[in-house]
Protein backbone atom coordinates (compact mmCIF):
# COMPACT_ATOMS: atom_id res chain seq x y z
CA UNK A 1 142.79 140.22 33.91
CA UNK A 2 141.07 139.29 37.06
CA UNK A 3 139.34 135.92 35.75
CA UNK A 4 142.84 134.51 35.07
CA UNK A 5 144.32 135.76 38.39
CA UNK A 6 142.36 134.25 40.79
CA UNK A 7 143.15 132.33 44.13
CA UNK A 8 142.62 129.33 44.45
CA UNK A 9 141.49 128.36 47.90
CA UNK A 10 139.55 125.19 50.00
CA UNK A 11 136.05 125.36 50.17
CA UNK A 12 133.79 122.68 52.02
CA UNK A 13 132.02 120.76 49.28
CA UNK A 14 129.47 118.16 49.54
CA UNK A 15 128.39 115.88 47.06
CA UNK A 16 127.40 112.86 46.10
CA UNK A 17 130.41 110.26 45.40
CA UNK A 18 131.05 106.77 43.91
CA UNK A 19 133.57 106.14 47.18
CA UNK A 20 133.85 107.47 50.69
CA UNK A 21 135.46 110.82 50.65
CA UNK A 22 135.97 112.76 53.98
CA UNK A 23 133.00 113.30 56.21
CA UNK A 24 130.32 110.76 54.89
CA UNK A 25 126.53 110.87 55.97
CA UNK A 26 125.72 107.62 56.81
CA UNK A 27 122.59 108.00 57.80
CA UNK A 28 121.14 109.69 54.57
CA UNK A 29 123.18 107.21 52.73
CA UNK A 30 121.05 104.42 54.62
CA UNK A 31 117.47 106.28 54.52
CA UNK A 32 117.69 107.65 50.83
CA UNK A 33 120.15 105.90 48.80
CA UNK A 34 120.58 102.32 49.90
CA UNK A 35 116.82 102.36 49.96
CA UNK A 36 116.55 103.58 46.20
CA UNK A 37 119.40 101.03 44.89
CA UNK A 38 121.93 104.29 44.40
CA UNK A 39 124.78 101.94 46.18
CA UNK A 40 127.55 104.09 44.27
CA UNK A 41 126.07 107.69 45.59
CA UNK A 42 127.46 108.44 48.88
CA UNK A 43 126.80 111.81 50.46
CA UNK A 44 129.86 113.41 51.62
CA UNK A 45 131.40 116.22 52.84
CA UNK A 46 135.11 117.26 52.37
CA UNK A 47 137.06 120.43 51.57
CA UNK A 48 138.29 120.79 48.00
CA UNK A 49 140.56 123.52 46.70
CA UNK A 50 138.89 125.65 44.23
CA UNK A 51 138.50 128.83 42.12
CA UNK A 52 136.12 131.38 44.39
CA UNK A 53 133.30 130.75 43.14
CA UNK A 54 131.89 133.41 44.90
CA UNK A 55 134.26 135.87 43.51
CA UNK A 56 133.52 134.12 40.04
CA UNK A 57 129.82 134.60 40.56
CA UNK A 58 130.31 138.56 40.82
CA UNK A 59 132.54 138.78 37.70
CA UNK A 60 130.11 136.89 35.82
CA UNK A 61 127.39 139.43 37.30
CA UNK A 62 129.49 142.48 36.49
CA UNK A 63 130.24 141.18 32.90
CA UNK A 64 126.20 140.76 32.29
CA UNK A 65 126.05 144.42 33.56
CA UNK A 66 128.45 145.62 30.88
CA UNK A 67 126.68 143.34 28.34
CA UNK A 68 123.07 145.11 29.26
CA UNK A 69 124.80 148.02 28.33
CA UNK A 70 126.56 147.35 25.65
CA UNK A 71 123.40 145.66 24.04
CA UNK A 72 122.08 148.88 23.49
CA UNK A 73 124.50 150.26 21.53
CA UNK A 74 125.16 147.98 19.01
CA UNK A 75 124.87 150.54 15.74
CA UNK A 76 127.30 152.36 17.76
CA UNK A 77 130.42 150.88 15.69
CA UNK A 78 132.69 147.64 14.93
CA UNK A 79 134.11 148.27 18.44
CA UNK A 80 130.78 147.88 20.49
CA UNK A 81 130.00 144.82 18.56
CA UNK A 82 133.86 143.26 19.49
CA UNK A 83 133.08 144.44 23.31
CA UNK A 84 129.91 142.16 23.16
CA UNK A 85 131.89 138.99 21.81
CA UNK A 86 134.40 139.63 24.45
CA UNK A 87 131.71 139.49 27.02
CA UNK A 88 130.61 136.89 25.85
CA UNK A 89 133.70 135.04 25.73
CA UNK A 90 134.14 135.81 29.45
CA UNK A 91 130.32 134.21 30.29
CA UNK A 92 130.94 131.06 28.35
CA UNK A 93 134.08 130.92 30.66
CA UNK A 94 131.74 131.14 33.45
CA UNK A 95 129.08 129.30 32.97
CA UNK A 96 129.28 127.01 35.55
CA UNK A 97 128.50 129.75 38.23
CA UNK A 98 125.16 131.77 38.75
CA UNK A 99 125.39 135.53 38.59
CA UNK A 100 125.49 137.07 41.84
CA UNK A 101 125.37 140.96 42.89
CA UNK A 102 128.63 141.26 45.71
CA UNK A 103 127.82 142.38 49.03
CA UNK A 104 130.04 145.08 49.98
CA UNK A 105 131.68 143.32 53.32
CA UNK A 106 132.67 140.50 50.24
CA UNK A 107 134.34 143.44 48.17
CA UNK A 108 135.78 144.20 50.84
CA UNK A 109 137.39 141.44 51.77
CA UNK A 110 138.83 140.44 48.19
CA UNK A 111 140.28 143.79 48.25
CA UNK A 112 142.48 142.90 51.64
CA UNK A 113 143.53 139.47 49.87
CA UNK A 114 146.93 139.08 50.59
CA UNK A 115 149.63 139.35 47.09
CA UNK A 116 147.43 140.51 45.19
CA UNK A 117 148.49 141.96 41.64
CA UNK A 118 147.39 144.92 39.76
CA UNK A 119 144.89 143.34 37.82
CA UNK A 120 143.33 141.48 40.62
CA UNK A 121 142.98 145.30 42.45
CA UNK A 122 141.45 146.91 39.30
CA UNK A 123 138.90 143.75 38.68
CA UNK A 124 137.65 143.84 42.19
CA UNK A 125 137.16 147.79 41.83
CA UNK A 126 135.26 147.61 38.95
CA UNK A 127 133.06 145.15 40.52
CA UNK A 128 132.27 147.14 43.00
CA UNK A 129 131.89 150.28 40.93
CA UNK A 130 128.77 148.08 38.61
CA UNK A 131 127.69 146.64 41.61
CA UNK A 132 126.98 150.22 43.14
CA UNK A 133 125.45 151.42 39.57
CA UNK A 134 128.45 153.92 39.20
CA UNK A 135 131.57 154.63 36.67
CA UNK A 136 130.93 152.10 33.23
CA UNK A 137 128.59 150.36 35.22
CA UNK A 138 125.41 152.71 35.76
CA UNK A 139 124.05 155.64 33.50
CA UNK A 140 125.18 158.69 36.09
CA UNK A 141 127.99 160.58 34.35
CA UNK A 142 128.59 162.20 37.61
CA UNK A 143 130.60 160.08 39.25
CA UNK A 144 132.23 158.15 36.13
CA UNK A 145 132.08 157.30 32.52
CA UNK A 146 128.85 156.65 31.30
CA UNK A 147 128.11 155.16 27.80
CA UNK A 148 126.33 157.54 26.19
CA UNK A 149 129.90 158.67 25.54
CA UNK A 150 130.11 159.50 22.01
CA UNK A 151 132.89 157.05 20.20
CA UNK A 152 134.68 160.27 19.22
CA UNK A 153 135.46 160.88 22.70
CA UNK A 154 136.42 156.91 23.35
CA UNK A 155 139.01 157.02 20.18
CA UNK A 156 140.61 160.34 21.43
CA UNK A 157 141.06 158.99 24.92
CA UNK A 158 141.63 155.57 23.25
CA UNK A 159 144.88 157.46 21.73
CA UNK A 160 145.49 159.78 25.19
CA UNK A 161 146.34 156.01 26.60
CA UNK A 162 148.86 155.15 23.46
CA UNK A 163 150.52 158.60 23.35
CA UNK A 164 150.56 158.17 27.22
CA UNK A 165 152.88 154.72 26.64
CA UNK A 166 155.05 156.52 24.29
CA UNK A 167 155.31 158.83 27.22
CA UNK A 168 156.69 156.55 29.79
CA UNK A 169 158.72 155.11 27.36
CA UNK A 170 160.64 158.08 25.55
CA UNK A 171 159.80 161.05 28.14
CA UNK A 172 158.22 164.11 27.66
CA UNK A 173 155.57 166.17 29.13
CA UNK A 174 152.11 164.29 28.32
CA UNK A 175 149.41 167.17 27.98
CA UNK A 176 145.78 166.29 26.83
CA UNK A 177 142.96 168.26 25.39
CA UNK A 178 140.25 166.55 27.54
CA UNK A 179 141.46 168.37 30.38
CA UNK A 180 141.81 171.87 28.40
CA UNK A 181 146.01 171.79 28.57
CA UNK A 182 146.22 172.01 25.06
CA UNK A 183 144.29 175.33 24.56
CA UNK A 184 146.10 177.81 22.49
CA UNK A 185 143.38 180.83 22.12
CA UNK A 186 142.84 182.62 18.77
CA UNK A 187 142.48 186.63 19.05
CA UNK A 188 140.25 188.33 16.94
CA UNK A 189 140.88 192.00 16.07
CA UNK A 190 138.02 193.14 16.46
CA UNK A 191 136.26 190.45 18.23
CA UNK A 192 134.74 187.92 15.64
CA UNK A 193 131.74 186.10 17.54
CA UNK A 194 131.13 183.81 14.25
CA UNK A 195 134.59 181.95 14.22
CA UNK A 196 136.60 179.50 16.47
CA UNK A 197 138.70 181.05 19.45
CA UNK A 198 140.90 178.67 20.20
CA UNK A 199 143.24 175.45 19.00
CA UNK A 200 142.79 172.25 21.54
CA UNK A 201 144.84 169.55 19.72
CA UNK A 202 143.77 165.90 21.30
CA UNK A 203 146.95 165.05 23.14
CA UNK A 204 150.13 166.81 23.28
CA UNK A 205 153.97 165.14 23.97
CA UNK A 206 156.37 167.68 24.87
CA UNK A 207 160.19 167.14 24.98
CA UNK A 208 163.46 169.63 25.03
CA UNK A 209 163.85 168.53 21.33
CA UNK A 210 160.31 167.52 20.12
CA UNK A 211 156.74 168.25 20.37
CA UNK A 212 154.52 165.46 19.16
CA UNK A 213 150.80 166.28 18.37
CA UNK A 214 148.27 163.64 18.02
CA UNK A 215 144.88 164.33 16.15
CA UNK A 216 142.37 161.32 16.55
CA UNK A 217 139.96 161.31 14.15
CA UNK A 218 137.42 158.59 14.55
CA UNK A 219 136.67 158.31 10.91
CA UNK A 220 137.05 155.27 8.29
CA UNK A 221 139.45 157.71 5.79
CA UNK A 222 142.43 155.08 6.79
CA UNK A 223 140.37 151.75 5.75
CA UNK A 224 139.09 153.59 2.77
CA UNK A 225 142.89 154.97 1.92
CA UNK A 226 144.28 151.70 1.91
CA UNK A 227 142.18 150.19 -0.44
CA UNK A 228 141.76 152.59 -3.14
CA UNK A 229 143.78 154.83 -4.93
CA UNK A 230 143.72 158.53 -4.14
CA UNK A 231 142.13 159.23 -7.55
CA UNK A 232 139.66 156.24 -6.79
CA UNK A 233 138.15 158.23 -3.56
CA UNK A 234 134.85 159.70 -3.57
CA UNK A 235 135.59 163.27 -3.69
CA UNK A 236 134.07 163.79 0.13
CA UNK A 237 136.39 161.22 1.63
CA UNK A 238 139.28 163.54 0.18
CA UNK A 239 137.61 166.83 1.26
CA UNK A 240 137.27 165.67 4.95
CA UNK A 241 140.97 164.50 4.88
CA UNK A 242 142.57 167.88 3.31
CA UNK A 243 140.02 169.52 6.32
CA UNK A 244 142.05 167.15 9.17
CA UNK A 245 145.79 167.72 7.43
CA UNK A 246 145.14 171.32 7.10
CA UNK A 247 143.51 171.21 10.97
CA UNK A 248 146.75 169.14 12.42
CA UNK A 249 149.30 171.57 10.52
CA UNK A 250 147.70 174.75 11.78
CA UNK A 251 148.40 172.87 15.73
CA UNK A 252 152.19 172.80 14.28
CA UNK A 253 152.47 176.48 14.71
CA UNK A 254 151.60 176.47 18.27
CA UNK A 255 154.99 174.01 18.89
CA UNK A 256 158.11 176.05 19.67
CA UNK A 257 160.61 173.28 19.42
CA UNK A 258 163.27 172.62 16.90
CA UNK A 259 161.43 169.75 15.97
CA UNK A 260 157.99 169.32 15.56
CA UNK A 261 155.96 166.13 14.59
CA UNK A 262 151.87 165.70 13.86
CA UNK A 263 150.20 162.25 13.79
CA UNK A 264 146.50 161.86 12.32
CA UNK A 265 145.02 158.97 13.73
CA UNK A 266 142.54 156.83 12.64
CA UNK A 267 140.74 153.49 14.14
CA UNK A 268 141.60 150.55 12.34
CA UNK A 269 140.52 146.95 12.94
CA UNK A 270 142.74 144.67 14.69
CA UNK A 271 143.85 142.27 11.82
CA UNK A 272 144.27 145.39 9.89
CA UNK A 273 147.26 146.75 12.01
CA UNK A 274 148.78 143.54 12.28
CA UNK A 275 148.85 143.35 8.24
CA UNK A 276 150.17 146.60 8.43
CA UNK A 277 152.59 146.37 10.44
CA UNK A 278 153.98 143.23 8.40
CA UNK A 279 153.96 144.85 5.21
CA UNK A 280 155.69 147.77 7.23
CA UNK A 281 152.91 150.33 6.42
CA UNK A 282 151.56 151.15 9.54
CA UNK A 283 152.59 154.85 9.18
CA UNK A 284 153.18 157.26 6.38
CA UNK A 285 155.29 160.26 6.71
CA UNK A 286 156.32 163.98 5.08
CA UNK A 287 157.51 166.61 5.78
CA UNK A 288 156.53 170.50 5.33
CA UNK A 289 159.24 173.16 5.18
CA UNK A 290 158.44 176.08 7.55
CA UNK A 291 160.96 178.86 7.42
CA UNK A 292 164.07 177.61 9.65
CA UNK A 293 162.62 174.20 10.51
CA UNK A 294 160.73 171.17 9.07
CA UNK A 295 157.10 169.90 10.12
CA UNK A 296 157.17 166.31 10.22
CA UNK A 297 153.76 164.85 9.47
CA UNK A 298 152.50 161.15 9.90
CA UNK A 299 149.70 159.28 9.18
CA UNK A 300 148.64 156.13 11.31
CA UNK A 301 146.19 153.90 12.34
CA UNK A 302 145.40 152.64 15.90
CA UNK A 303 143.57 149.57 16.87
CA UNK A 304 141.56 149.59 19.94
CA UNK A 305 142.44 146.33 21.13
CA UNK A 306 143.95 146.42 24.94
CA UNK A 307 145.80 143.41 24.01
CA UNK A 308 148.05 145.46 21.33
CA UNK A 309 148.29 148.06 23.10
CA UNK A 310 151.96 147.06 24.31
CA UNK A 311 152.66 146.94 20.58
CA UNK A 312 151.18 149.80 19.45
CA UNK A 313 153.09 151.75 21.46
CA UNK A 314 156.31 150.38 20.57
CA UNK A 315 155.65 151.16 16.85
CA UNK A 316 154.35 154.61 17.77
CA UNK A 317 157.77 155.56 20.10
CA UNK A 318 160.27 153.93 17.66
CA UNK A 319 158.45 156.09 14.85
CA UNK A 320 158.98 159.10 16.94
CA UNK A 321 162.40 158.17 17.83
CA UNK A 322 163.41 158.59 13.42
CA UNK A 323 165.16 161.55 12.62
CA UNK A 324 165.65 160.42 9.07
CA UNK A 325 163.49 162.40 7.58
């Protein structure tokens, strides 16, 4: 995070000081304070090593960008509402600075700061991408993401990042339906113009022994499944998860592997993982027999918290990594 990686540097300060300190101005101590009684203010002038509080100023301006935006989408779900706290978490941290839109020759120049880290790089970048109304920080969706995207779109890229982790972590071939590499046409005989014509699963792991495929649903079905009974559902909470299961298995057909592996996923809130996780229920798993080979289906439930993310994908790659089933 950029706020807590920040330089430190000296910056000439002057202020008003029960003692001499550096460069004193004697003569507006004489003319203003001596003659008001204010023995114990002394002007001076002296350099102090601080946090950039120039820097600080535009993260507190880029932060009250996002918040704008995010203000405006508060029905939106649980997850807006969490961005605005964090945002406002990171103002009352700077409170002691005013707001200030960057100039580009200062952008500039924080991004040729010597050691800098990969968190200082991305927080300077999106800076300057709110300070030029573009990416998350304007409403043109030509040039990046704007947020009228829907938060079906944010959950399945949400898990594209996760399944991304597991990735990096176990190998494979990452392939994502966002950018159509999932596709896996339908033909009709004769052409059927009412019906789908194609598969696109959400995101796709491929390995010499496994193909995982992960469906992202962003639906409240896991919430809801965890505290009732399956009997205990409302019979349209049931109907919509059959229509995901049965969606999810017919993407098993288009893996060629000797083992194959779906994952529904569904958003979860962040103390609702970790008490999953404890009582070791963070995924539930079966199998399906088809022909020569099994079809390995879980069930799961993914936070969208960037601080778990770490852990998330641990849980998700050691999952992957059972054959006990």
């Amino acid at each position: 995070m950029l706020l807590d990686s920040l330089e430190r540097k000296f910056d000439l300060v002057r202020e008003e000081r029960p003692a001499p300190r550096g460069s004193v101005d004697w003569g507006g101590y004489a003319n203003r304070q001596i003659s008001r009684g204010h023995f114990l203010q002394v002007p001076c002038q002296f350099p102090d090593l601080r946090d950039d509080c120039r820097l600080r100023s535009a993260i507190r301006f880029a932060v009250e960008v996002h918040l704008g935006s995010l203000e405006t989408q508060r029905f939106a779900g649980i997850y807006v509402l969490q961005l605005i706290e964090h945002c406002l978490r990171l103002i009352d941290r700077l409170r002691d600075v005013v707001p200030q839109r960057p100039h580009p020759a200062e952008i500039f120049g924080w991004m040729r700061a010597r050691l800098k880290s990969d968190s200082y790089s991305a927080g300077i970048e999106a800076i300057e991408w709110t300070a030029e109304e573009r990416g998350l920080g304007g409403s043109s969706d030509l040039r990046g993401l704007a947020w009228s995207m829907s938060m079906e779109e944010f959950f399945e890229a949400w898990a594209e990042v996760i399944v991304a982790g597991v990735s990096r972590r176990s190998g494979g071939v990452l392939k994502t339906g966002r950018l159509r590499e999932t596709v896996v046409p339908i033909s009709w005989d004769p052409p059927y113009l009412g019906s789908q014509k194609s598969l696109v699963p959400d995101v796709v792991l491929e390995r010499e022994d496994l193909t995982l495929i992960v469906d992202a649903k962003y639906k409240q079905h896991w919430e809801e499944m965890q505290q009732s009974h399956w009997r205990n559902l409302d019979e349209s909470i049931r109907e919509r998860h059959r229509e995901d299961l049965l969606q999810v298995l017919a993407y098993s057909t288009t893996a060629r592997t000797p083992r194959v592996a779906v994952c529904l996923a569904y958003p979860c809130r962040e103390d609702t993982w970790l008490s999953l996780r404890e009582r070791r229920q963070l995924f539930h798993r079966a199998t399906v027999p088809a022909h020569n080979r099994r079809i390995e289906v879980m069930l799961t439930a993914f936070p969208l918290s960037p601080r778990l993310l770490d852990e998330v994908v641990s849980e998700t790659a050691s999952q992957i990594g059972r054959s006990d089933l």
